[in-house]
Protein backbone atom coordinates (compact mmCIF):
# COMPACT_ATOMS: atom_id res chain seq x y z
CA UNK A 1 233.93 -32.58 230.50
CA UNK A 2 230.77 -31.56 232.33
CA UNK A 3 229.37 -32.94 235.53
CA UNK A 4 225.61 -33.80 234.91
CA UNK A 5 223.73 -31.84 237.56
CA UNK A 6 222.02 -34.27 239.94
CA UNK A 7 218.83 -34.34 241.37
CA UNK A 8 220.83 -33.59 244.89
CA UNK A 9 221.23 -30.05 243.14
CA UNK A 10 217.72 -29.29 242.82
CA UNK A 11 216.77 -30.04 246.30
CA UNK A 12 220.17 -27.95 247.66
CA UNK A 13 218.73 -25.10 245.15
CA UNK A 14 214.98 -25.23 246.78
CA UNK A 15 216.46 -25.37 250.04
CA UNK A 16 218.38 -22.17 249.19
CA UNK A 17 214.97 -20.81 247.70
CA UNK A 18 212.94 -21.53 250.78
CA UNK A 19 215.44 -19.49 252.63
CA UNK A 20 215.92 -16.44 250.48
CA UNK A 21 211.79 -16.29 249.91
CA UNK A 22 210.03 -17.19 252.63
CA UNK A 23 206.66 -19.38 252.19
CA UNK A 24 204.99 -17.67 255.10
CA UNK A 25 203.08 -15.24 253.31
CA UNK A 26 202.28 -18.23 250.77
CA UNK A 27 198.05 -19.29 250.66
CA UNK A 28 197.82 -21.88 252.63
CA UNK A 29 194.69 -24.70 252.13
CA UNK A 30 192.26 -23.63 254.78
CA UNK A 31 191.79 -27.81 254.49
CA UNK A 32 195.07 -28.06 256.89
CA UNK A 33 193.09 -26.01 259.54
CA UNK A 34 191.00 -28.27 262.12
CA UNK A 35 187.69 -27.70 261.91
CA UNK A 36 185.95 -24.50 263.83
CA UNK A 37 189.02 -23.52 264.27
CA UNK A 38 190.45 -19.63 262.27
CA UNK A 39 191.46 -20.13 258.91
CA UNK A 40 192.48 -16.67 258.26
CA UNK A 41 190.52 -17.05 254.61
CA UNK A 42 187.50 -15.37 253.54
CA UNK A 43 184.14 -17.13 252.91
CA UNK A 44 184.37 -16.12 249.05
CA UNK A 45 188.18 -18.50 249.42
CA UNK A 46 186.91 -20.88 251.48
CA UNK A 47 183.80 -21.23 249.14
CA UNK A 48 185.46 -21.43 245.97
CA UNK A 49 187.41 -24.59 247.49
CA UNK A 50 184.50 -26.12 248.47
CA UNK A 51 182.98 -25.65 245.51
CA UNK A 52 186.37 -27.03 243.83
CA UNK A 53 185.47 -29.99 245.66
CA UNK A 54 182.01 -30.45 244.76
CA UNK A 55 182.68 -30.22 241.60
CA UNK A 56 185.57 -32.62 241.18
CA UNK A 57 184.29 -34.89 243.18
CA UNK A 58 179.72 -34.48 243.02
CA UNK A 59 178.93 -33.06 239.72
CA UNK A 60 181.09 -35.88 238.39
CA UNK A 61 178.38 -38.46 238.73
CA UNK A 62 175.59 -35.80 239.30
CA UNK A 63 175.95 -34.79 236.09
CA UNK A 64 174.83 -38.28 234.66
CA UNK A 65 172.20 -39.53 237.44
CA UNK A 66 171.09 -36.53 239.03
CA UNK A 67 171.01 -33.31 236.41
CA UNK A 68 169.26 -30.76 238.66
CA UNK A 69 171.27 -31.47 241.61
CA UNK A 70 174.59 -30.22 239.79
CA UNK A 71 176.19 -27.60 241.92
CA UNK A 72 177.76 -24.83 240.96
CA UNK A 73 179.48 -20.96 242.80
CA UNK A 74 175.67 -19.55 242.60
CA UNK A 75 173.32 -22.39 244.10
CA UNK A 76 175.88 -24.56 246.12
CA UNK A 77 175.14 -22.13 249.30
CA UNK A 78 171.33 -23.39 249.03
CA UNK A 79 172.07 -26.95 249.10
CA UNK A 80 174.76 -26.26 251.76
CA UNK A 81 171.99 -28.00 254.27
CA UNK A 82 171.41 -31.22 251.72
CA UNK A 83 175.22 -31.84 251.45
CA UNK A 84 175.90 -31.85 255.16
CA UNK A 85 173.23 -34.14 255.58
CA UNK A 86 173.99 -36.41 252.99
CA UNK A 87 177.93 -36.47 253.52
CA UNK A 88 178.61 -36.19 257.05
CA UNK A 89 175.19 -37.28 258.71
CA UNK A 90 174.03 -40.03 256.55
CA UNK A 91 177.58 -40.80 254.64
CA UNK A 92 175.47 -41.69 251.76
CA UNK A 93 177.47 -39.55 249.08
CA UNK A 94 179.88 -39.88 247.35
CA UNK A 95 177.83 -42.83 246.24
CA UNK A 96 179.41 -46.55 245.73
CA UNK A 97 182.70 -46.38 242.90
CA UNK A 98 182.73 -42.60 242.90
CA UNK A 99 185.63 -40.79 243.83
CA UNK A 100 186.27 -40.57 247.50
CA UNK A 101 186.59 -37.76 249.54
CA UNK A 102 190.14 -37.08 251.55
CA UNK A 103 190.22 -35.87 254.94
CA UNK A 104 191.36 -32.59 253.53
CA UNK A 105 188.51 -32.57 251.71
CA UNK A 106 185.80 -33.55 254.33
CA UNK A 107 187.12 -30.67 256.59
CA UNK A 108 186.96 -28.06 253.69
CA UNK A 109 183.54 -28.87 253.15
CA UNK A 110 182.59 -28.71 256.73
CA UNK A 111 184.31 -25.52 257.12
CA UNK A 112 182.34 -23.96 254.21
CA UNK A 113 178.86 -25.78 255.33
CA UNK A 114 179.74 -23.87 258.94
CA UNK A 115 180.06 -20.57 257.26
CA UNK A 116 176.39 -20.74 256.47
CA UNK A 117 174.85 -20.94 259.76
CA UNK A 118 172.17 -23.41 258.80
């Protein structure tokens, strides 16, 4: 008769994994980094998070109150000096029931918005 295999297995196996295949060459959030400090990413990676971001979380509700203000990869630099106001000066967005922002996600953005110098 067989054993069943246990979930106990499957975390010996990925321990085994993590040890034959190193994660250290593995992308790595640039979210986990503390703000101003070197990510290591490039501004097109970094951006395309951000913009992951805005999109999950902004255009959501953007999309039904606010149709010209939906952001996407080509125009999201230009209102890179609208967010920051109106997320981390302000705190007026996300707006009341919408999807909150994580810390993750606040320092992404900021790390983006810093990229652009404004």
């Amino acid at each position: 008769m067989k054993k069943p295999i246990t979930p106990l297995f499957f975390s010996g196996l990925l321990f085994m994994a993590t040890l034959i295949f190193p994660a250290s060459n593995l992308p790595v959030s640039p979210a986990l980094y503390p703000v101003g400090g070197t990510t290591g990413f490039s501004a097109t990676d970094l951006k395309a998070e951000a913009f992951a971001i805005l999109d999950a979380k902004c255009n959501t509700c953007h999309r039904r109150q606010n149709p010209f203000r939906v952001f996407t990869l080509k125009n999201m630099n230009r209102h890179g000096a609208r967010i920051y106001k109106q997320v981390f000066v302000l705190r007026r967005m996300p707006k009341g029931n919408a999807p909150r922002l994580t810390d993750l996600e606040y320092r992404t953005l900021k790390l983006w918005i810093d990229t652009l110098n404004l």
